[in-house]
PDB file of N, CA and C in Angstrom:
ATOM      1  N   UNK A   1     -18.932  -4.319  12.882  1.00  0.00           N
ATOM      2  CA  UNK A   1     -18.080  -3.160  13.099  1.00  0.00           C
ATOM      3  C   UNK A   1     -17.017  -3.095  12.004  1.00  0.00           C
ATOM      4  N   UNK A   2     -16.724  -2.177  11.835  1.00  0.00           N
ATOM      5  CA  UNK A   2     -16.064  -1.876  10.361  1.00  0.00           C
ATOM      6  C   UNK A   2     -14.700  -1.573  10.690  1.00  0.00           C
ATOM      7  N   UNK A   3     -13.648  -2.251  10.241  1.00  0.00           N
ATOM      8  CA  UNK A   3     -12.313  -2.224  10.579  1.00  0.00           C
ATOM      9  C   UNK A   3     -11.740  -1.196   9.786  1.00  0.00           C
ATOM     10  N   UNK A   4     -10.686  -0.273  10.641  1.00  0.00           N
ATOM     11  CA  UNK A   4      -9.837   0.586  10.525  1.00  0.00           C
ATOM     12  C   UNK A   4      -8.949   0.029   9.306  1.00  0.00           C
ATOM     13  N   UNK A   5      -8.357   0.797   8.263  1.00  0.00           N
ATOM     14  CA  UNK A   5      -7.406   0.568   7.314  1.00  0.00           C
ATOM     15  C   UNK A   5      -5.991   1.680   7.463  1.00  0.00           C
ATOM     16  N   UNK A   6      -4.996   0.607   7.176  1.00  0.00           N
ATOM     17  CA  UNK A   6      -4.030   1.529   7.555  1.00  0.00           C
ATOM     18  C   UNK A   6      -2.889   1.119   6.456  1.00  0.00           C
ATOM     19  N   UNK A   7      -2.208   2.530   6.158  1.00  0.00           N
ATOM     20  CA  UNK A   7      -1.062   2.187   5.285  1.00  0.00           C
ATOM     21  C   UNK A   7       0.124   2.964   5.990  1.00  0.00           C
ATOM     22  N   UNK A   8       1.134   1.615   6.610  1.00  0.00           N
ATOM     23  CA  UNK A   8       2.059   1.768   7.395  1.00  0.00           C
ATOM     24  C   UNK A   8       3.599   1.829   6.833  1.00  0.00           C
ATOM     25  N   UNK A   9       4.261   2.644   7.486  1.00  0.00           N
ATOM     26  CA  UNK A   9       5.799   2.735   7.015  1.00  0.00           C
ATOM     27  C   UNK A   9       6.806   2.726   7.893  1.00  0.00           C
ATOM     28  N   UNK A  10       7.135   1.916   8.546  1.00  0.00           N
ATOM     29  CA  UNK A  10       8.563   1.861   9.802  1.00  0.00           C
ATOM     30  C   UNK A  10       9.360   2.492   9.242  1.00  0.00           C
ATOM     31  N   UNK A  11      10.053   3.065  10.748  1.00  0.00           N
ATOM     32  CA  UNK A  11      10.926   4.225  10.360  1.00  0.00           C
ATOM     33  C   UNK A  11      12.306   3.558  10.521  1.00  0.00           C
ATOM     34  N   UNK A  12      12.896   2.375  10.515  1.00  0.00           N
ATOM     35  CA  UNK A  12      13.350   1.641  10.871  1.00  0.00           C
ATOM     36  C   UNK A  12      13.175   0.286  10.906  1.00  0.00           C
ATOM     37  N   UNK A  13      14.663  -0.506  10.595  1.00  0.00           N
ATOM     38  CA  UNK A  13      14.824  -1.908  10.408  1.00  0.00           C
ATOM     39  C   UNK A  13      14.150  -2.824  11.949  1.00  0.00           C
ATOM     40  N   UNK A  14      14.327  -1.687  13.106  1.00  0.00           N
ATOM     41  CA  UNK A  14      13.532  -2.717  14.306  1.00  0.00           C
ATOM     42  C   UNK A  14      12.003  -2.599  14.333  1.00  0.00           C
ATOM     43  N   UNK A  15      11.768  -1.132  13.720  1.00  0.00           N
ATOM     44  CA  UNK A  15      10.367  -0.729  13.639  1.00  0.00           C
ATOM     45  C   UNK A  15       9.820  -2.003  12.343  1.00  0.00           C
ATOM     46  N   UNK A  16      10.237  -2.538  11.495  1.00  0.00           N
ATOM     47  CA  UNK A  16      10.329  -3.203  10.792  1.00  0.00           C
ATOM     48  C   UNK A  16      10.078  -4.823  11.238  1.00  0.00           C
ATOM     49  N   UNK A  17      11.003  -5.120  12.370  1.00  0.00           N
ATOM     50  CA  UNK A  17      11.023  -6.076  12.596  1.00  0.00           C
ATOM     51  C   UNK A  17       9.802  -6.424  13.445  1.00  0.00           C
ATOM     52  N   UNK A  18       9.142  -5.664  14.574  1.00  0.00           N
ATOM     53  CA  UNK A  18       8.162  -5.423  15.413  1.00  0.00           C
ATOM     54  C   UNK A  18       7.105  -5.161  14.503  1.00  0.00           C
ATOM     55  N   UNK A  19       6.428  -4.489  13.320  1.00  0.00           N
ATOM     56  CA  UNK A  19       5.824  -5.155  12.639  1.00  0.00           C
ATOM     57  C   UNK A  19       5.516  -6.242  12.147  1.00  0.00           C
ATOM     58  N   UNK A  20       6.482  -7.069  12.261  1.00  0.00           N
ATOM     59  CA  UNK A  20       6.278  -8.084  10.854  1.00  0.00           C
ATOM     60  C   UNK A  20       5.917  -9.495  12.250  1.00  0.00           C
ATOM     61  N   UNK A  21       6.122  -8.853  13.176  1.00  0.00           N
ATOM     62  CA  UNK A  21       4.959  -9.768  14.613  1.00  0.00           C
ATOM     63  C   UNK A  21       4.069  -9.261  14.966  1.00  0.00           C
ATOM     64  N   UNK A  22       3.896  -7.837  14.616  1.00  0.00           N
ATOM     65  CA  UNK A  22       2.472  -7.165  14.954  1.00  0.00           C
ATOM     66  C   UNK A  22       2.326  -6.097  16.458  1.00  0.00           C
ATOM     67  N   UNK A  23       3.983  -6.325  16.891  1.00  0.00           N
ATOM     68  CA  UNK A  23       4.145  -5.263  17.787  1.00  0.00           C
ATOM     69  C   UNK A  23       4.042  -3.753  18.055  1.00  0.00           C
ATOM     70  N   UNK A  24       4.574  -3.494  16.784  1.00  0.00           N
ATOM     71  CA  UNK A  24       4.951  -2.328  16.494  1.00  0.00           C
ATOM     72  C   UNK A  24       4.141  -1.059  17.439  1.00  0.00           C
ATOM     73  N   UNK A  25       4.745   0.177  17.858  1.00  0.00           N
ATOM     74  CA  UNK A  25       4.710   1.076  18.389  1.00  0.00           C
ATOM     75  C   UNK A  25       3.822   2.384  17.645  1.00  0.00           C
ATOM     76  N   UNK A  26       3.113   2.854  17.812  1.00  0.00           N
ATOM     77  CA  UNK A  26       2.954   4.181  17.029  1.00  0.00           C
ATOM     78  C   UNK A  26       4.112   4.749  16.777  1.00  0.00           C
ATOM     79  N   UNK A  27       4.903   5.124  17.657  1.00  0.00           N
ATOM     80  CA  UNK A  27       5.893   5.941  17.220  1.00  0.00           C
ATOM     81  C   UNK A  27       7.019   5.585  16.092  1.00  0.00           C
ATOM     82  N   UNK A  28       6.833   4.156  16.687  1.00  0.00           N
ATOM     83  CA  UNK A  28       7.851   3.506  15.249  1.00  0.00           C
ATOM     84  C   UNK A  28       7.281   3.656  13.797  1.00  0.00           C
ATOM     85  N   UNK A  29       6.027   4.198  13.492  1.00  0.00           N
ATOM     86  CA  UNK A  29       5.629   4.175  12.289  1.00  0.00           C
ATOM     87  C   UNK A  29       4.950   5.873  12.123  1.00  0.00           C
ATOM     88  N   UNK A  30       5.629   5.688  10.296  1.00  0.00           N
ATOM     89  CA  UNK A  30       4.386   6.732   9.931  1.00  0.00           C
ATOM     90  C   UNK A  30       2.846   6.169   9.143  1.00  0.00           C
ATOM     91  N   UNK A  31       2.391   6.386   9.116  1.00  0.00           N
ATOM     92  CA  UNK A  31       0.836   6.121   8.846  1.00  0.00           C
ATOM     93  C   UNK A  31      -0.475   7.200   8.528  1.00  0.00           C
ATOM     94  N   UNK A  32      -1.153   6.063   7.864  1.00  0.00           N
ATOM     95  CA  UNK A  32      -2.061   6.897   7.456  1.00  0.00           C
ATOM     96  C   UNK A  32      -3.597   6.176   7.173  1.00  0.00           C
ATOM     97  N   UNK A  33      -4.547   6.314   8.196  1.00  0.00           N
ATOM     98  CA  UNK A  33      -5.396   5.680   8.021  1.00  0.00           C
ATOM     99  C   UNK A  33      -6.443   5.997   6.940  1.00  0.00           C
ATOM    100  N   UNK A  34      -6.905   4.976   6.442  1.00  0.00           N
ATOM    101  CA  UNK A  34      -7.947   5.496   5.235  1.00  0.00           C
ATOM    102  C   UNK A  34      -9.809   5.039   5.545  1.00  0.00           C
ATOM    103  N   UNK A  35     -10.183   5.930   5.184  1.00  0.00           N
ATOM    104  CA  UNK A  35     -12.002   6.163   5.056  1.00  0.00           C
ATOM    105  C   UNK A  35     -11.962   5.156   4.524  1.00  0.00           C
ATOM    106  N   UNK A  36     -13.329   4.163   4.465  1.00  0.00           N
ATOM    107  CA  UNK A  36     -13.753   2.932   3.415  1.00  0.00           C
ATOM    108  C   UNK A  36     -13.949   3.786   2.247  1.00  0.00           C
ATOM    109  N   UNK A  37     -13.718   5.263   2.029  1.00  0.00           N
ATOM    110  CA  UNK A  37     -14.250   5.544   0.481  1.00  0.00           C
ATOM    111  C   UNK A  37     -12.618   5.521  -0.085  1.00  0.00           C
ATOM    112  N   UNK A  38     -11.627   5.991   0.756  1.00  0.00           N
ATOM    113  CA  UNK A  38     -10.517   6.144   0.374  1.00  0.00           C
ATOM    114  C   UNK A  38      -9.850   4.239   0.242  1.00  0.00           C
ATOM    115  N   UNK A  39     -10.424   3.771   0.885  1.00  0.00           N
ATOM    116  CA  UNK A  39      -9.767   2.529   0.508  1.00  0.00           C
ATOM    117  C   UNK A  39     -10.270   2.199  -0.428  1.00  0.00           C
ATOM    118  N   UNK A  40     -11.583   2.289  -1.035  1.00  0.00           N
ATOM    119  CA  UNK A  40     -12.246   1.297  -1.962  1.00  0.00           C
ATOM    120  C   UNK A  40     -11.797   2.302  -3.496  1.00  0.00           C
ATOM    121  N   UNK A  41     -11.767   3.700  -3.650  1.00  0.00           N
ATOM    122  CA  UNK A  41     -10.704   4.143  -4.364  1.00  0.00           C
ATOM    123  C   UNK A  41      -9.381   3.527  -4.758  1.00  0.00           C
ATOM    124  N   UNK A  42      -8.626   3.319  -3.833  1.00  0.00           N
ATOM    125  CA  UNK A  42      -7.449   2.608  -4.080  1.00  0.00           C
ATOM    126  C   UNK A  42      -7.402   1.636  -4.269  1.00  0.00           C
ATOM    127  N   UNK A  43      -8.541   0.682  -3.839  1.00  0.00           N
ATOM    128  CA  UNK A  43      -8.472  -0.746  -4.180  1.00  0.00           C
ATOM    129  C   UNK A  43      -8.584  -0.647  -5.847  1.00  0.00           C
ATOM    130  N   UNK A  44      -9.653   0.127  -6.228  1.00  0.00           N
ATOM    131  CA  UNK A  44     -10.070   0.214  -7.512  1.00  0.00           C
ATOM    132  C   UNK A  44      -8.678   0.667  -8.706  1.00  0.00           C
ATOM    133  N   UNK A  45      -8.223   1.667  -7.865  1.00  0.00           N
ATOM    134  CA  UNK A  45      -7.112   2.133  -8.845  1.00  0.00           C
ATOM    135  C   UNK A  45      -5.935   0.714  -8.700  1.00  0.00           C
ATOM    136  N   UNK A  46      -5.825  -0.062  -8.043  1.00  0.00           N
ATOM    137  CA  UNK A  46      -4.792  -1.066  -7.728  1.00  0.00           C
ATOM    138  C   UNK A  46      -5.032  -2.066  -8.783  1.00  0.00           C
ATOM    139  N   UNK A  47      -6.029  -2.480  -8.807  1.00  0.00           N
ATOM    140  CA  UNK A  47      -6.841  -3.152  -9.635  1.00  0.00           C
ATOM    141  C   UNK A  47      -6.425  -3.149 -11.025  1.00  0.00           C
ATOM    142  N   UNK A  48      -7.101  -1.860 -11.477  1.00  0.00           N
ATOM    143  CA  UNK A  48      -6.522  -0.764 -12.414  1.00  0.00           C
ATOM    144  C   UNK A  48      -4.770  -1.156 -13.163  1.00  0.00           C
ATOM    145  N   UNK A  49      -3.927  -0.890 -11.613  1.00  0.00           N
ATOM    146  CA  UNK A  49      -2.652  -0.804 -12.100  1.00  0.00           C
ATOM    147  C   UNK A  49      -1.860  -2.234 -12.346  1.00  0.00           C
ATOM    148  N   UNK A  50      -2.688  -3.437 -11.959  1.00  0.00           N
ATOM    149  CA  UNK A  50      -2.460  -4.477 -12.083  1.00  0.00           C
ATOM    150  C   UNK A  50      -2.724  -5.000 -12.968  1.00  0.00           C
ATOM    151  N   UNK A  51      -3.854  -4.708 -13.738  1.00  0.00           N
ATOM    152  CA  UNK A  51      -3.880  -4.599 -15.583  1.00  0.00           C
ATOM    153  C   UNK A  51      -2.841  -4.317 -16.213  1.00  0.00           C
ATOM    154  N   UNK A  52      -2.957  -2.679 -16.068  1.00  0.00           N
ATOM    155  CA  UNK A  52      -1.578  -2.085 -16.751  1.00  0.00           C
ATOM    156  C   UNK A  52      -0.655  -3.103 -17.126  1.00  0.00           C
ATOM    157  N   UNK A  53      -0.039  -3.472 -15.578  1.00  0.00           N
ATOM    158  CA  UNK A  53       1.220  -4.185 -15.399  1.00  0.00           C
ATOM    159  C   UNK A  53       1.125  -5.689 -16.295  1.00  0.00           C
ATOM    160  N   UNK A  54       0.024  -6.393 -15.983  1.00  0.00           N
ATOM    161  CA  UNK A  54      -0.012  -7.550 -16.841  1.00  0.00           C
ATOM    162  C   UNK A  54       0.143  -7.021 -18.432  1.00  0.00           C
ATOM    163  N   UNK A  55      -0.498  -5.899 -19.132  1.00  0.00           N
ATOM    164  CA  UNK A  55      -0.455  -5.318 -20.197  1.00  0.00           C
ATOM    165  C   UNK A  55       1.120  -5.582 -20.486  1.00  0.00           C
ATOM    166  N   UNK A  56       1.903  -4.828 -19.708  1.00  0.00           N
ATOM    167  CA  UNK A  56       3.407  -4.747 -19.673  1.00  0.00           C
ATOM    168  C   UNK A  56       4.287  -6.133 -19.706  1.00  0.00           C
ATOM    169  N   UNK A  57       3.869  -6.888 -19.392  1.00  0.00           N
ATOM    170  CA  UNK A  57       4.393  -8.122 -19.304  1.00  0.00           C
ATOM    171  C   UNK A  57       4.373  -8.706 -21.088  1.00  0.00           C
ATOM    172  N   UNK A  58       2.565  -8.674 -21.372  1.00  0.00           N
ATOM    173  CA  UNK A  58       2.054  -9.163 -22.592  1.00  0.00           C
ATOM    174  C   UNK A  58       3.075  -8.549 -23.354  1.00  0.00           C
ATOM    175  N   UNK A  59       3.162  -7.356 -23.473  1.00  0.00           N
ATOM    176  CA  UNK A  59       4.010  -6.412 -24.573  1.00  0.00           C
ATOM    177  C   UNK A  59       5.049  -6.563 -24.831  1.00  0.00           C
ATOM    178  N   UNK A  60       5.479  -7.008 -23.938  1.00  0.00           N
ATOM    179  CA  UNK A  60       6.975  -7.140 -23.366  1.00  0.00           C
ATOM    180  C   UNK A  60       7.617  -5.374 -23.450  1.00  0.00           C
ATOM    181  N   UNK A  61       6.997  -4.056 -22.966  1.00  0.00           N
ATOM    182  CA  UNK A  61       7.621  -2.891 -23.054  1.00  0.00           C
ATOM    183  C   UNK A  61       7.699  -2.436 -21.515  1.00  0.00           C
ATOM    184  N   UNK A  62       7.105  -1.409 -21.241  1.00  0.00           N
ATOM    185  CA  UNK A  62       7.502  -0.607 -19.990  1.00  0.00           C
ATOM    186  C   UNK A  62       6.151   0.471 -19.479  1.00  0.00           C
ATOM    187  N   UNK A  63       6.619   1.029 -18.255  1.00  0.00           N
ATOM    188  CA  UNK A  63       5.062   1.530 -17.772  1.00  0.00           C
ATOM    189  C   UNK A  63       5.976   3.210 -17.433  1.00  0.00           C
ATOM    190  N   UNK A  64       5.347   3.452 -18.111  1.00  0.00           N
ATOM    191  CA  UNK A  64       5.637   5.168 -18.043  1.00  0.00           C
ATOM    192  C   UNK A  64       4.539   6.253 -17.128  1.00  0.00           C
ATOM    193  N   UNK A  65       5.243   6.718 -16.228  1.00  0.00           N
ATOM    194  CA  UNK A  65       4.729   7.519 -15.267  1.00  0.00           C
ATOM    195  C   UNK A  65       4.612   8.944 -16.042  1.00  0.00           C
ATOM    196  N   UNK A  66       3.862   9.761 -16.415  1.00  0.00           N
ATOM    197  CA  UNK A  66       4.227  11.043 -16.649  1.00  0.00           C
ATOM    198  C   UNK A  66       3.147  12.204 -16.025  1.00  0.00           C
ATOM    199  N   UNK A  67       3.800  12.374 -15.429  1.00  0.00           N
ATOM    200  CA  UNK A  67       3.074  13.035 -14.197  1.00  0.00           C
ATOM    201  C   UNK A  67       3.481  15.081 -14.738  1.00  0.00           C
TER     202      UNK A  67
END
């Protein structure tokens, strides 16, 4: 059975705290569950941005967003 993926955000320092034991409430969070295509996307782009970042380190410069 294929487990649910979730990218969670407490709305709050208790919503916060009740996470970080695994309590947490729906209501205390916003969220957003992701498809295995949407996760394996992001895994890929993470991946991706974790290059970058080592790149940035090597260089010793900076990572420019230009959106």
């Amino acid at each position: 059975m294929e487990r649910e993926k979730y990218i969670r955000v407490p709305k709050n320092k208790k919503a916060m705290e009740y996470y970080d034991y695994g309590i947490q409430k729906e209501e205390q969070m916003e969220e957003m569950v992701l498809s295995e295509e949407q996760y394996s996307k992001l895994d890929e782009e993470l991946v991706r941005l974790k290059e970058m970042l080592n790149l940035v380190i090597t260089y010793k410069t900076i990572v420019g967003f230009d959106f």
